[in-house]
Every structure is written in structure tokens, then in C-alpha cells.
C-alpha atoms as a PDB file:
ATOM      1  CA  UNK A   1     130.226 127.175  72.347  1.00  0.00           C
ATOM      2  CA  UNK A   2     129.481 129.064  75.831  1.00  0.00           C
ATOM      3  CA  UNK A   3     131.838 128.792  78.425  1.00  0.00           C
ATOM      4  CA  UNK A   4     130.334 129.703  82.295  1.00  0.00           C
ATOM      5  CA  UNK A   5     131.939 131.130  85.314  1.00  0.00           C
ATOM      6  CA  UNK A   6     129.981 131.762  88.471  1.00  0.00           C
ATOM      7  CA  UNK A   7     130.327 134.788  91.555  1.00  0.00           C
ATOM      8  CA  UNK A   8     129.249 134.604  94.961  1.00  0.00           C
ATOM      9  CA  UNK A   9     125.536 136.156  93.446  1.00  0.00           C
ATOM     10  CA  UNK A  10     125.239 134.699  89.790  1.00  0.00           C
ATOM     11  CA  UNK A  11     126.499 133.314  86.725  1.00  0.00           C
ATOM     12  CA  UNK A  12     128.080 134.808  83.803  1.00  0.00           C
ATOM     13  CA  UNK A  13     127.914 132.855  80.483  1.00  0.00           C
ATOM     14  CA  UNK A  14     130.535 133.671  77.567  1.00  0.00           C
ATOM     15  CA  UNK A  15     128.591 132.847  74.540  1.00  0.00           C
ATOM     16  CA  UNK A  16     130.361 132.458  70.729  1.00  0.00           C
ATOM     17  CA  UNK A  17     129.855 131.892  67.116  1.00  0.00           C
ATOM     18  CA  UNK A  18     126.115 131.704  65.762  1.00  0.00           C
ATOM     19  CA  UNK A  19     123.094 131.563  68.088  1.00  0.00           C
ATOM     20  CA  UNK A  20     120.819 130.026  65.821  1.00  0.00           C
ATOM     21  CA  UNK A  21     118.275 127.573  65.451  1.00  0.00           C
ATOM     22  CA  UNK A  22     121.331 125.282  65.044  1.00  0.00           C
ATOM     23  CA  UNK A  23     122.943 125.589  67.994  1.00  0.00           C
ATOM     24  CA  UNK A  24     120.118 126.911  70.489  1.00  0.00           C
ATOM     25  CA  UNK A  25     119.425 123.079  72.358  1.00  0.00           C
ATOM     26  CA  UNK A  26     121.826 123.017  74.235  1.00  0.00           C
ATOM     27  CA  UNK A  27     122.290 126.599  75.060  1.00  0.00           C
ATOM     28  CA  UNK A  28     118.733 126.589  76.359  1.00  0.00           C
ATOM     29  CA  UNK A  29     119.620 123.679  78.967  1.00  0.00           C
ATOM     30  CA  UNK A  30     122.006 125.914  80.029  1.00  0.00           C
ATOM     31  CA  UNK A  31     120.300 128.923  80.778  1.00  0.00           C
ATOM     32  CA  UNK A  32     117.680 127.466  82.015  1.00  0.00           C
ATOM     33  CA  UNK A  33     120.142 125.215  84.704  1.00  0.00           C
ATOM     34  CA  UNK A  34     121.879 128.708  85.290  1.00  0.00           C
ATOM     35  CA  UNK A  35     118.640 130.289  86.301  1.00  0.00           C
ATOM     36  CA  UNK A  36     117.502 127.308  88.218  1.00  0.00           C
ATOM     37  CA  UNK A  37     120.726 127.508  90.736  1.00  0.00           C
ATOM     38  CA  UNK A  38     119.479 128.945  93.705  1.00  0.00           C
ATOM     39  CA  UNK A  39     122.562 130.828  94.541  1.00  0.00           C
ATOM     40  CA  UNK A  40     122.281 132.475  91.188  1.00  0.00           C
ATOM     41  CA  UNK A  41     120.179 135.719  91.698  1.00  0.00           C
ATOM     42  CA  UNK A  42     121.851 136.948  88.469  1.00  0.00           C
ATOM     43  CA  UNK A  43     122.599 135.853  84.681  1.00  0.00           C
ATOM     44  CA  UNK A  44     124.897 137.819  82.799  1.00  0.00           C
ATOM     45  CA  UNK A  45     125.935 136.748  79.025  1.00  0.00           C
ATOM     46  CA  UNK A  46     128.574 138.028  77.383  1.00  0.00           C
ATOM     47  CA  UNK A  47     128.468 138.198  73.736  1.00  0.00           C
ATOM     48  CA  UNK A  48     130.904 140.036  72.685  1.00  0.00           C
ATOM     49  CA  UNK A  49     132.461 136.877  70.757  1.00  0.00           C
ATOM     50  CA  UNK A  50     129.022 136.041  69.002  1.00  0.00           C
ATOM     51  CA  UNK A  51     129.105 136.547  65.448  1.00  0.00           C
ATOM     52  CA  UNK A  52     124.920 136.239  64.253  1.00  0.00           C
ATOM     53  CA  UNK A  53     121.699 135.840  65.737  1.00  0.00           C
ATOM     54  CA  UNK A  54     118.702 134.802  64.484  1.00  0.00           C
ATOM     55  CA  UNK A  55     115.332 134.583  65.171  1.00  0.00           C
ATOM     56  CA  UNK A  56     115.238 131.239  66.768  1.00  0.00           C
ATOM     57  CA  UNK A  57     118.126 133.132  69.076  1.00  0.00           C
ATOM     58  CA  UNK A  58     116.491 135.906  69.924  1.00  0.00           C
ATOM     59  CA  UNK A  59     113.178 133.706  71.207  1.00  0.00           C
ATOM     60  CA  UNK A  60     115.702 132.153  73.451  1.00  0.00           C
ATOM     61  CA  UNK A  61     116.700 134.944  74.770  1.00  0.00           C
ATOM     62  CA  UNK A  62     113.171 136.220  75.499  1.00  0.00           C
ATOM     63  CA  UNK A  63     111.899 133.475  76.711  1.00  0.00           C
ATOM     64  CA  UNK A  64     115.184 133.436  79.151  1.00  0.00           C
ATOM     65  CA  UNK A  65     114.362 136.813  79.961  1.00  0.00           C
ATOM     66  CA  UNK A  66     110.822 135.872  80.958  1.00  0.00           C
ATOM     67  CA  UNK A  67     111.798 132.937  83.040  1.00  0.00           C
ATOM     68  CA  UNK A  68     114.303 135.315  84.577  1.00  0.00           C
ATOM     69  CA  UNK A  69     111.746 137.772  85.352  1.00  0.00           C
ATOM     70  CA  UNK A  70     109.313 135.010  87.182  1.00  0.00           C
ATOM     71  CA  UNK A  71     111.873 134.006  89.195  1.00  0.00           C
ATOM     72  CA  UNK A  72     112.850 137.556  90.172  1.00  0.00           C
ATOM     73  CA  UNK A  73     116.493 137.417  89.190  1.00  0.00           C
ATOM     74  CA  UNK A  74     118.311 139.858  87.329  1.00  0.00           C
ATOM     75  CA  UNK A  75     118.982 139.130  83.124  1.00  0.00           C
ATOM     76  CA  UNK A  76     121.718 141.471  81.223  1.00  0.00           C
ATOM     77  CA  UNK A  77     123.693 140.875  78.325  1.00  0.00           C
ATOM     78  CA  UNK A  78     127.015 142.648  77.669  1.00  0.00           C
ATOM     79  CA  UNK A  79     129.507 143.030  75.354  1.00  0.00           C
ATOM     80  CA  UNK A  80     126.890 142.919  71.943  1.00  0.00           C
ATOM     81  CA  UNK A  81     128.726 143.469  68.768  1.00  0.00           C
ATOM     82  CA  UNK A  82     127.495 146.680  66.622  1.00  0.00           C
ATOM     83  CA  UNK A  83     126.527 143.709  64.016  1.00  0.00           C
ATOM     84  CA  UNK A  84     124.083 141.881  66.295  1.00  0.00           C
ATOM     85  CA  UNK A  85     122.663 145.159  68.261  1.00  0.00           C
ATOM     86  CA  UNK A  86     121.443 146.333  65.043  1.00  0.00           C
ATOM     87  CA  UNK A  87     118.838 143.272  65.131  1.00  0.00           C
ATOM     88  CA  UNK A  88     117.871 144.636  68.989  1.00  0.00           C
ATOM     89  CA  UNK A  89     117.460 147.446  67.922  1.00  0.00           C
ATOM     90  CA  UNK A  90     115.250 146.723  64.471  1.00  0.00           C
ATOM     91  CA  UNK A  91     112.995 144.702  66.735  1.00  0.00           C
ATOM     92  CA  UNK A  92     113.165 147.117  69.145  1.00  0.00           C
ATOM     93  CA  UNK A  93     114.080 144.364  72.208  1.00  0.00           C
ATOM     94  CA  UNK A  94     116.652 146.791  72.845  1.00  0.00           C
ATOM     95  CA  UNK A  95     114.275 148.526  74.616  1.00  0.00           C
ATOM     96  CA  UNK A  96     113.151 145.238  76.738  1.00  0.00           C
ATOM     97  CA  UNK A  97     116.388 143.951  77.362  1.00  0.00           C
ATOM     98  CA  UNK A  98     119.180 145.112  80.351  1.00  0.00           C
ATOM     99  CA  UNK A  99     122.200 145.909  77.671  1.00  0.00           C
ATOM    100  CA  UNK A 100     125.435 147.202  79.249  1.00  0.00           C
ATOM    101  CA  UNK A 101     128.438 147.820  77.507  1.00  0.00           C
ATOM    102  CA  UNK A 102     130.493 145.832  79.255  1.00  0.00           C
ATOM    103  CA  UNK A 103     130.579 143.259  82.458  1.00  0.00           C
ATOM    104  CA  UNK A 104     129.826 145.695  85.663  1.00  0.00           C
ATOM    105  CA  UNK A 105     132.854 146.236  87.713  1.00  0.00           C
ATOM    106  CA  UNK A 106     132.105 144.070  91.069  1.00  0.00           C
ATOM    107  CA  UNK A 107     130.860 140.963  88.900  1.00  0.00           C
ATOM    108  CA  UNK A 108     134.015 141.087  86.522  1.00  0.00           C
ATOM    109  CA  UNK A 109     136.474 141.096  89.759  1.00  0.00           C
ATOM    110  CA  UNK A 110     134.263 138.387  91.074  1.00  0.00           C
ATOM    111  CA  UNK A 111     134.592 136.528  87.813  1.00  0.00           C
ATOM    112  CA  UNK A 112     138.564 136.943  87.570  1.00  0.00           C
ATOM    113  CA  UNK A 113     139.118 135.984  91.361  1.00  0.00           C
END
């Protein structure tokens, strides 16, 4: 389940559960629509509620980062559980990937307001 709220310069995503190979379809419509939106010149995804990731996930998130990347807007994930950074980090995409701790200050009042 992702749940989406949306500042005056991009779009945060609240992702949950398993991104898998099961549940990627529709997450990939959304990204993809979130990255599309002109006003959006940033996605941010919170994950601090997802649970696994697999490989099918982690080529969405790639391929979200590359499409992010060609349309020159900025692509961070936040909130990663110890249990799913330790598959960035085997793979070594945490070196490719913007990973912050948490959501930065002037997006999270945006995102509350």
C-alpha cells in the first residue's frame, strides 16, 4: 500500500509491507505519474513502514532513479529499516542512491501543513 502527499516542490510517497514482484504494478504507475507531474521537481519515499524488498523492488527503484535522473529531478528515500538497508548495502546501491535518515526538515513541514 503507498499512500502520497505532495509540497509546493514534490511528492513524498509512504510506501508499506513487501515491495516485491507481487506488488510492484501498481507502484510503478505511481512513480512514474509522480515523476511525470510537472510541479514535482522532487520524489521522496518513505520506507520506513516497508518490511522486504526484493529484487524485482529494487529494479523499480533503479529504474525510478534513472527516469528521475533524465528528467533532472531530485530521487531520495528515507526512513529504510536496518533490515532492508542491509540489501543496499550488499549490492552496494547504497552508494547510488540519495539515503537520508529521515524526511528533510522544510519538506516534512510542507508535508504536515
Amino acid at each position: 500500500m503507498q499512500e502520497s502527499s505532495s509540497t509546493p516542490t514534490g511528492t513524498i510517497i509512504q510506501l508499506s509491507g513487501q515491495i516485491s514482484s507481487a506488488t510492484i504494478a501498481e507502484l510503478q504507475q505511481q512513480l512514474v505519474e509522480a515523476l511525470a507531474a510537472t510541479a514535482c521537481s522532487s520524489l521522496s519515499l518513505d520506507m520506513s513502514q516497508v518490511e522486504a524488498l526484493d529484487s524485482a523492488g529494487l529494479m523499480l527503484l533503479v529504474s525510478t532513479l534513472t527516469l528521475a535522473q533524465r528528467l533532472n529531478k531530485q530521487f531520495s528515500l528515507f526512513g529504510v529499516s536496518p533490515s532492508v538497508r542491509i540489501i543496499f548495502e550488499l549490492t552496494q546501491l547504497d552508494r547510488v542512491f540519495n539515503i537520508l535518515e529521515k524526511l528533510p526538515q522544510p519538506l516534512s513541514q510542507a508535508a504536515a501543513a
